[in-house]
PDB file of N, CA and C in Angstrom:
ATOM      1  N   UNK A   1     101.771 -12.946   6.353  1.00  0.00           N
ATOM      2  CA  UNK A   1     100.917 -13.524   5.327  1.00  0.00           C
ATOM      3  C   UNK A   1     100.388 -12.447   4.388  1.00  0.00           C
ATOM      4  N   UNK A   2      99.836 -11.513   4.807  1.00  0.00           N
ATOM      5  CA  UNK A   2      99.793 -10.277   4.088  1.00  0.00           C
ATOM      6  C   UNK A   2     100.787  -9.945   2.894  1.00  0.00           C
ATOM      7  N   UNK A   3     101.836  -9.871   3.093  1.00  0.00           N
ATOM      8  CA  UNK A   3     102.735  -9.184   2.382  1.00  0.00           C
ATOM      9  C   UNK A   3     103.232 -10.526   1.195  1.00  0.00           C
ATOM     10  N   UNK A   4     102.920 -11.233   2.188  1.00  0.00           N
ATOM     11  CA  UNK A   4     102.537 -12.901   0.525  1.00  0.00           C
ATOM     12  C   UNK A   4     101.756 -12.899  -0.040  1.00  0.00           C
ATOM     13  N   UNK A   5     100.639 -12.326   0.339  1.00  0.00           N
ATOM     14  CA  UNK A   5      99.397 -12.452  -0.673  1.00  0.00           C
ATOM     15  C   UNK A   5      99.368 -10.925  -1.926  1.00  0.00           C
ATOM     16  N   UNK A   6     100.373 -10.057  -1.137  1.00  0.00           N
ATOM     17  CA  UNK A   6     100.245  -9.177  -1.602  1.00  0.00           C
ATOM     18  C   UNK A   6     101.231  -8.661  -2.992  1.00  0.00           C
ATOM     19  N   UNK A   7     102.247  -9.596  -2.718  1.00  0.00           N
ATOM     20  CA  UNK A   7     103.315 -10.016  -3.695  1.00  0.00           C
ATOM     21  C   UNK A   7     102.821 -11.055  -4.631  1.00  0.00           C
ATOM     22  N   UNK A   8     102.143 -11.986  -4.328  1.00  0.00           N
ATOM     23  CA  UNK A   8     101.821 -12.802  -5.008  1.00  0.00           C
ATOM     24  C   UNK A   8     100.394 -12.205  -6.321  1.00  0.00           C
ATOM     25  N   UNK A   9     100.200 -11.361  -5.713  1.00  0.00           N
ATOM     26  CA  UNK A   9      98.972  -9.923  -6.761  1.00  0.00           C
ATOM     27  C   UNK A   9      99.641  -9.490  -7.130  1.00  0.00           C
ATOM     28  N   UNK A  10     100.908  -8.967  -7.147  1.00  0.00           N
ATOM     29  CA  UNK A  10     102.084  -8.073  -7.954  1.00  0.00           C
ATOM     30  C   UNK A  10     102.495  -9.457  -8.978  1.00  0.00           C
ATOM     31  N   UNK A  11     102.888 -10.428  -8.675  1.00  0.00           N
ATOM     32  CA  UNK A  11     103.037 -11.325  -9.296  1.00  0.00           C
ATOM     33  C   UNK A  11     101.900 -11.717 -10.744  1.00  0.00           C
ATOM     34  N   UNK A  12     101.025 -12.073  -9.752  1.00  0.00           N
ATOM     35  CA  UNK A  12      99.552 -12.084 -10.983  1.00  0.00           C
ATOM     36  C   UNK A  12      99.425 -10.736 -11.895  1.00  0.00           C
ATOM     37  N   UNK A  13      99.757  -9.939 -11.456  1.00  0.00           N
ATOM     38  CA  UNK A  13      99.146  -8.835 -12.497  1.00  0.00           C
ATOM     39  C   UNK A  13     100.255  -8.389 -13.233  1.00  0.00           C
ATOM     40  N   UNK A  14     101.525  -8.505 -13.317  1.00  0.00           N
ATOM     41  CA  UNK A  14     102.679  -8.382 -13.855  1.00  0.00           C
ATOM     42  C   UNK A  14     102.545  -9.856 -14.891  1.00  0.00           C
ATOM     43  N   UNK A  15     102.112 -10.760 -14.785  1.00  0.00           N
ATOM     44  CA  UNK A  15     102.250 -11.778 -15.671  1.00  0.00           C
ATOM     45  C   UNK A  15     100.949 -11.510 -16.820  1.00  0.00           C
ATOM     46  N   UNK A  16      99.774 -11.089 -15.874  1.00  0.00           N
ATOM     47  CA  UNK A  16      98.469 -10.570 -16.832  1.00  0.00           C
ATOM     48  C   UNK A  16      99.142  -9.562 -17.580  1.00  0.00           C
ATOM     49  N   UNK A  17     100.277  -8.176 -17.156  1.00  0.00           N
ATOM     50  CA  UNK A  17      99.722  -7.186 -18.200  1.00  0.00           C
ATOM     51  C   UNK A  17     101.142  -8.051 -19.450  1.00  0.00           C
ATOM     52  N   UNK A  18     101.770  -9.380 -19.241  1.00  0.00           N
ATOM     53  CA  UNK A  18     103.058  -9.438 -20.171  1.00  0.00           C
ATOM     54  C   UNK A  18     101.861 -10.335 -21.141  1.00  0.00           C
ATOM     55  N   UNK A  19     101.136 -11.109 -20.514  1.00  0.00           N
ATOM     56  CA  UNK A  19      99.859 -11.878 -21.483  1.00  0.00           C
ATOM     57  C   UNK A  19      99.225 -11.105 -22.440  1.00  0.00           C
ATOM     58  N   UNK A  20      98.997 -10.235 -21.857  1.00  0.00           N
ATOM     59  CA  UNK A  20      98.315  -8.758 -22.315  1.00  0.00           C
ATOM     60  C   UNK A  20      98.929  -8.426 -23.451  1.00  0.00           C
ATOM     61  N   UNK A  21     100.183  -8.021 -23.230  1.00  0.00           N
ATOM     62  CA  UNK A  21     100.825  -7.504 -24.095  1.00  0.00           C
ATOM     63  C   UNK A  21     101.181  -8.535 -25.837  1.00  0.00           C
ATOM     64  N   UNK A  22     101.678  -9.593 -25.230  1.00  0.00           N
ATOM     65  CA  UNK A  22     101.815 -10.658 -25.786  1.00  0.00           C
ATOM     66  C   UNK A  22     100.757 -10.681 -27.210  1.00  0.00           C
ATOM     67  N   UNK A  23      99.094 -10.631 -26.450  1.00  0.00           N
ATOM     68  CA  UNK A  23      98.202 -11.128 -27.208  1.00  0.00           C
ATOM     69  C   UNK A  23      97.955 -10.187 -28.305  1.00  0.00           C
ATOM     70  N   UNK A  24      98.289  -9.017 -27.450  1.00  0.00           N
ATOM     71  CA  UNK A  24      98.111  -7.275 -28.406  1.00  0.00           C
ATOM     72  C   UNK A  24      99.032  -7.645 -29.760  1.00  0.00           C
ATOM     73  N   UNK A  25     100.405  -8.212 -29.397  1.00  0.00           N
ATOM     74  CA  UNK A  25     101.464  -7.618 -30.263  1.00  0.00           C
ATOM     75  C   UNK A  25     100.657  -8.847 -31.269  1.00  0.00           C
ATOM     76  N   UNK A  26     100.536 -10.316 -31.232  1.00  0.00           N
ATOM     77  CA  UNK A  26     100.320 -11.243 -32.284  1.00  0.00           C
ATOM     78  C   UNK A  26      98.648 -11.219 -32.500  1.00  0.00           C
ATOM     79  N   UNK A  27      98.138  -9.936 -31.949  1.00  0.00           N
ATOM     80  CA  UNK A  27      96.459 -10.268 -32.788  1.00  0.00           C
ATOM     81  C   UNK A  27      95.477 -11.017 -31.968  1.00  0.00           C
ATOM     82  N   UNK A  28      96.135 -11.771 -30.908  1.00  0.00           N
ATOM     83  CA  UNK A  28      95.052 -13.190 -30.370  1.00  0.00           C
ATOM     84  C   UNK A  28      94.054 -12.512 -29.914  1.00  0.00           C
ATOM     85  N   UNK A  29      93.051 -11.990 -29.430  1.00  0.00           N
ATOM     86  CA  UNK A  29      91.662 -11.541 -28.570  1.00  0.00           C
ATOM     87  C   UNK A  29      91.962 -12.300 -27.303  1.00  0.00           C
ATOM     88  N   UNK A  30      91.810 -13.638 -27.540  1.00  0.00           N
ATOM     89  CA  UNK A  30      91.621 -14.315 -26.658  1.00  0.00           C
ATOM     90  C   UNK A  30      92.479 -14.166 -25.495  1.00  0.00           C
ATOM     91  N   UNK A  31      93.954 -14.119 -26.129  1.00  0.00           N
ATOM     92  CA  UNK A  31      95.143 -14.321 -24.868  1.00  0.00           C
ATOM     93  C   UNK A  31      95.003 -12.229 -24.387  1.00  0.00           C
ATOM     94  N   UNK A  32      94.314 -11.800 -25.346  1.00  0.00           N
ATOM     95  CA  UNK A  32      94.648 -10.312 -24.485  1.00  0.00           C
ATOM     96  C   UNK A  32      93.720  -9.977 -23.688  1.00  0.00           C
ATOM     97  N   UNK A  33      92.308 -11.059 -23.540  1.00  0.00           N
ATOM     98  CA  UNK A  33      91.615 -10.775 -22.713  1.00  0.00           C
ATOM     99  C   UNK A  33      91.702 -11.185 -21.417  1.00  0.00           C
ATOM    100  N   UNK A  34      92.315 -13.091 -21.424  1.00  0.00           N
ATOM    101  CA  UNK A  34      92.784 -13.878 -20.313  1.00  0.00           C
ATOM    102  C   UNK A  34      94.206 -12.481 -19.298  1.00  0.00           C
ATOM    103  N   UNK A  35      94.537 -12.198 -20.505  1.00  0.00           N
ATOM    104  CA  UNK A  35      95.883 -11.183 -19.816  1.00  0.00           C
ATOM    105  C   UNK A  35      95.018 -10.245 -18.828  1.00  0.00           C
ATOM    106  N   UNK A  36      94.413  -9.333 -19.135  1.00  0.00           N
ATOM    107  CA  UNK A  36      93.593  -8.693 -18.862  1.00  0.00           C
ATOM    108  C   UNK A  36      92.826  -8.686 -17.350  1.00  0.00           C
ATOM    109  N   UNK A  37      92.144 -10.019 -17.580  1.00  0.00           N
ATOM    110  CA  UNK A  37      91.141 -10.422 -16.749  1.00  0.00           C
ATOM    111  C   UNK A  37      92.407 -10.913 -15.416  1.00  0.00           C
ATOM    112  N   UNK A  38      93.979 -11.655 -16.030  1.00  0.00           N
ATOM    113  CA  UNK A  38      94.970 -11.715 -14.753  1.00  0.00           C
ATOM    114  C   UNK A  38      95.158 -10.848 -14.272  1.00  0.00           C
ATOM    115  N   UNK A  39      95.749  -9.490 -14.688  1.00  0.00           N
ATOM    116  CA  UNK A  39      95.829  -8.311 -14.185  1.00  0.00           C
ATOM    117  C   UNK A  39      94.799  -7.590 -13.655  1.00  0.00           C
ATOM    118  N   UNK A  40      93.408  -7.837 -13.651  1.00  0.00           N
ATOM    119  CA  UNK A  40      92.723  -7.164 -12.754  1.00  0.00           C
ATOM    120  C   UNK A  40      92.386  -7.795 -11.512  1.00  0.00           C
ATOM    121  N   UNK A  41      92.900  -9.471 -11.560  1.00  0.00           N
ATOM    122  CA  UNK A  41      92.485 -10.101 -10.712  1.00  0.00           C
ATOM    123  C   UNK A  41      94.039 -10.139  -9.747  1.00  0.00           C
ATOM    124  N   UNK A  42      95.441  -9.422  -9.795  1.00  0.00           N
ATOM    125  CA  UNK A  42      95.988  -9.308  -9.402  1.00  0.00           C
ATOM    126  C   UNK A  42      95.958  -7.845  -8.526  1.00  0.00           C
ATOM    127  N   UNK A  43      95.572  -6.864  -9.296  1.00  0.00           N
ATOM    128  CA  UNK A  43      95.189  -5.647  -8.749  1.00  0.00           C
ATOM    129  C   UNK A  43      94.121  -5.534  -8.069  1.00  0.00           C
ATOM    130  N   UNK A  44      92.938  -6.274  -7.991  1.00  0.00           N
ATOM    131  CA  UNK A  44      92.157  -6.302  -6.624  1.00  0.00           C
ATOM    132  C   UNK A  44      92.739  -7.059  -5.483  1.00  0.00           C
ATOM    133  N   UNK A  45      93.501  -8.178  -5.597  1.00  0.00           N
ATOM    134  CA  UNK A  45      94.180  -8.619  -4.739  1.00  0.00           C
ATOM    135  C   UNK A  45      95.225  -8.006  -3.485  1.00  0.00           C
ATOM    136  N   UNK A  46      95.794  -7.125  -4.519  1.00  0.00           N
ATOM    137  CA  UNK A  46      96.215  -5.954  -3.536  1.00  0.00           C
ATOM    138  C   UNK A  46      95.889  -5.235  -3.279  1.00  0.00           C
ATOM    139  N   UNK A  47      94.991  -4.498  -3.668  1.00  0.00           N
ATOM    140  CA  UNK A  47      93.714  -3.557  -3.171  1.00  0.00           C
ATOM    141  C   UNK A  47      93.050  -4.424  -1.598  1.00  0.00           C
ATOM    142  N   UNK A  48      92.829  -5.438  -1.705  1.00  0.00           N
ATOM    143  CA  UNK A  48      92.353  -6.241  -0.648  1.00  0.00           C
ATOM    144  C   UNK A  48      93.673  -6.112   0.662  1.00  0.00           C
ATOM    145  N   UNK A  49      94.614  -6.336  -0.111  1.00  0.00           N
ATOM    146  CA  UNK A  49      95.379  -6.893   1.102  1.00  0.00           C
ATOM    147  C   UNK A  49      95.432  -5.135   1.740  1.00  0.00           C
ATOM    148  N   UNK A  50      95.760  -4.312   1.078  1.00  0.00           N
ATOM    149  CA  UNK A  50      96.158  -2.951   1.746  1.00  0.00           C
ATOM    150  C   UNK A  50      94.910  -2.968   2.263  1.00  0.00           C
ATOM    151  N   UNK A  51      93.666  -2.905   2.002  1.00  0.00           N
ATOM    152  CA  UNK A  51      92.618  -2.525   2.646  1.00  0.00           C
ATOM    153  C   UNK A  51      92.650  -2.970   4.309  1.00  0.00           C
ATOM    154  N   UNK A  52      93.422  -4.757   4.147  1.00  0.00           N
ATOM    155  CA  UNK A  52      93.117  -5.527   5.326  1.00  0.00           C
ATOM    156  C   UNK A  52      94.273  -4.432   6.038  1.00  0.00           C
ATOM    157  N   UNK A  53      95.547  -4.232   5.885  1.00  0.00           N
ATOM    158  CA  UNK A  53      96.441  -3.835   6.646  1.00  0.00           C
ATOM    159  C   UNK A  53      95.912  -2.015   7.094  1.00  0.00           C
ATOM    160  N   UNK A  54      94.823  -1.770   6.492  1.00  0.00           N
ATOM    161  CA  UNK A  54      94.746  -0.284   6.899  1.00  0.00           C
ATOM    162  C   UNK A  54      93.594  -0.218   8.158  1.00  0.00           C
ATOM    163  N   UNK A  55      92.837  -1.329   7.995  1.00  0.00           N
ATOM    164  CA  UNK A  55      91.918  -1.526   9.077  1.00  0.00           C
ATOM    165  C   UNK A  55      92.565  -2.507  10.221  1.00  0.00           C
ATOM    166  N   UNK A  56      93.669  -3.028  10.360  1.00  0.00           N
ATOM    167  CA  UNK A  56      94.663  -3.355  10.345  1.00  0.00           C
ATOM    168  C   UNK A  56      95.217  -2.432  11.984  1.00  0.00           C
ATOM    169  N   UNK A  57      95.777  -1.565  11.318  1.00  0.00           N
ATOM    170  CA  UNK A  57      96.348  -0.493  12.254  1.00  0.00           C
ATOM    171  C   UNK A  57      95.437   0.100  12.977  1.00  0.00           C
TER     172      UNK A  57
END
């Protein structure tokens, strides 16, 4: 389950930084912040999961 949740944060934050990018290239604020706010909420996600697997061992 780990390594699903942990892919699935690689997932989220790979789609945040293409939103990201997206919003940068056409000007939007809006979509480069939603991008943004995916990608950090994908990168704590895996921050979490490694944390669980290091206390874990």
């Amino acid at each position: 389950m780990a390594g699903e949740q942990k892919a699935k944060g690689k997932v989220e934050e790979t789609a945040g930084k293409a939103k990201e990018t997206v919003g940068r290239t056409v000007g939007n604020e809006r979509m480069k912040a939603e991008g943004q706010a995916k990608k950090s909420k994908g990168a704590a996600r895996q921050a979490k999961e490694k944390t669980k697997e290091v206390f874990k061992h």
